[in-house]
Protein backbone atom coordinates (compact mmCIF):
# COMPACT_ATOMS: atom_id res chain seq x y z
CA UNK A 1 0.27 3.02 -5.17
CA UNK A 2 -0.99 5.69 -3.62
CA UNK A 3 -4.90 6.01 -5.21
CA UNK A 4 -6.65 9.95 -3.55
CA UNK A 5 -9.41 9.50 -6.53
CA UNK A 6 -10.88 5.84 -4.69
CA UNK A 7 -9.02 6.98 -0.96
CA UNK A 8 -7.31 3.92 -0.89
CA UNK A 9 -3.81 2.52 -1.00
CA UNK A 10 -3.53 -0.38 -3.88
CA UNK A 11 -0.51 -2.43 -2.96
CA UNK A 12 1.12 -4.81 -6.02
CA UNK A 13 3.42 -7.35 -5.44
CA UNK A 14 4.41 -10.85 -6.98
CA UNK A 15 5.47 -9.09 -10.80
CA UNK A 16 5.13 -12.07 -13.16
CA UNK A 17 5.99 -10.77 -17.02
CA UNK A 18 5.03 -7.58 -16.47
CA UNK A 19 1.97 -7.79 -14.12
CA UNK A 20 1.63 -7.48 -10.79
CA UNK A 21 -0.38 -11.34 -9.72
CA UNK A 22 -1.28 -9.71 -6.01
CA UNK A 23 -3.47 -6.65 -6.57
CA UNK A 24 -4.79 -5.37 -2.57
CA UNK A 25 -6.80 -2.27 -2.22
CA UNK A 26 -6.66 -0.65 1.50
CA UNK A 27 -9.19 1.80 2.60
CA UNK A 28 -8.74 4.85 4.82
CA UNK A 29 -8.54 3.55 8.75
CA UNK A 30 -7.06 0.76 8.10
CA UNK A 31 -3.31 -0.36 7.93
CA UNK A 32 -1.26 -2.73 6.42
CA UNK A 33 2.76 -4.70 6.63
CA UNK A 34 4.89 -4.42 3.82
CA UNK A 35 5.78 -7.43 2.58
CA UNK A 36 8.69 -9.63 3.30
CA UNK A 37 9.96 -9.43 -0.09
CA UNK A 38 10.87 -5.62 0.80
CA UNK A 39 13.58 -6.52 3.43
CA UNK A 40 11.81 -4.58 6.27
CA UNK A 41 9.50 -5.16 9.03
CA UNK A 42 7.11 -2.13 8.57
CA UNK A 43 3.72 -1.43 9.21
CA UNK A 44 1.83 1.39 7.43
CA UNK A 45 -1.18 3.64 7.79
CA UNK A 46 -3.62 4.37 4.63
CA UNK A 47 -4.50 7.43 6.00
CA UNK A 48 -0.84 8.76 6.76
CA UNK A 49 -0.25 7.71 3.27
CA UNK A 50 -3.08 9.30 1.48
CA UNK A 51 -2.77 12.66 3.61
CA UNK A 52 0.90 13.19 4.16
CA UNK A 53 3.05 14.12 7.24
CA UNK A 54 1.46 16.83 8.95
CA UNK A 55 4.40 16.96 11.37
């Protein structure tokens, strides 16, 4: 989830009846891998995600 009001990226995985168990905020400058569970091999930058493509 992408979160502009804190500048962070809060990533939720593990849903157990209805919640989300894993709860991970991620700052600006840093990046993170999606998890296994998604079927890809990706890794991701907060600030790309917060501010868009400016391509």
């Amino acid at each position: 989830m992408v979160d502009r009001e804190h500048d962070q990226v809060l990533l939720r995985s593990d849903p157990r009846s209805g919640e989300y168990e894993n709860k991970v905020p991620h700052k600006r400058g840093t990046s993170f891998t999606v998890p296994a569970v998604v079927g890809v091999e990706m890794k991701l930058s907060v600030d790309h995600l917060l501010d868009g493509d400016e391509d």
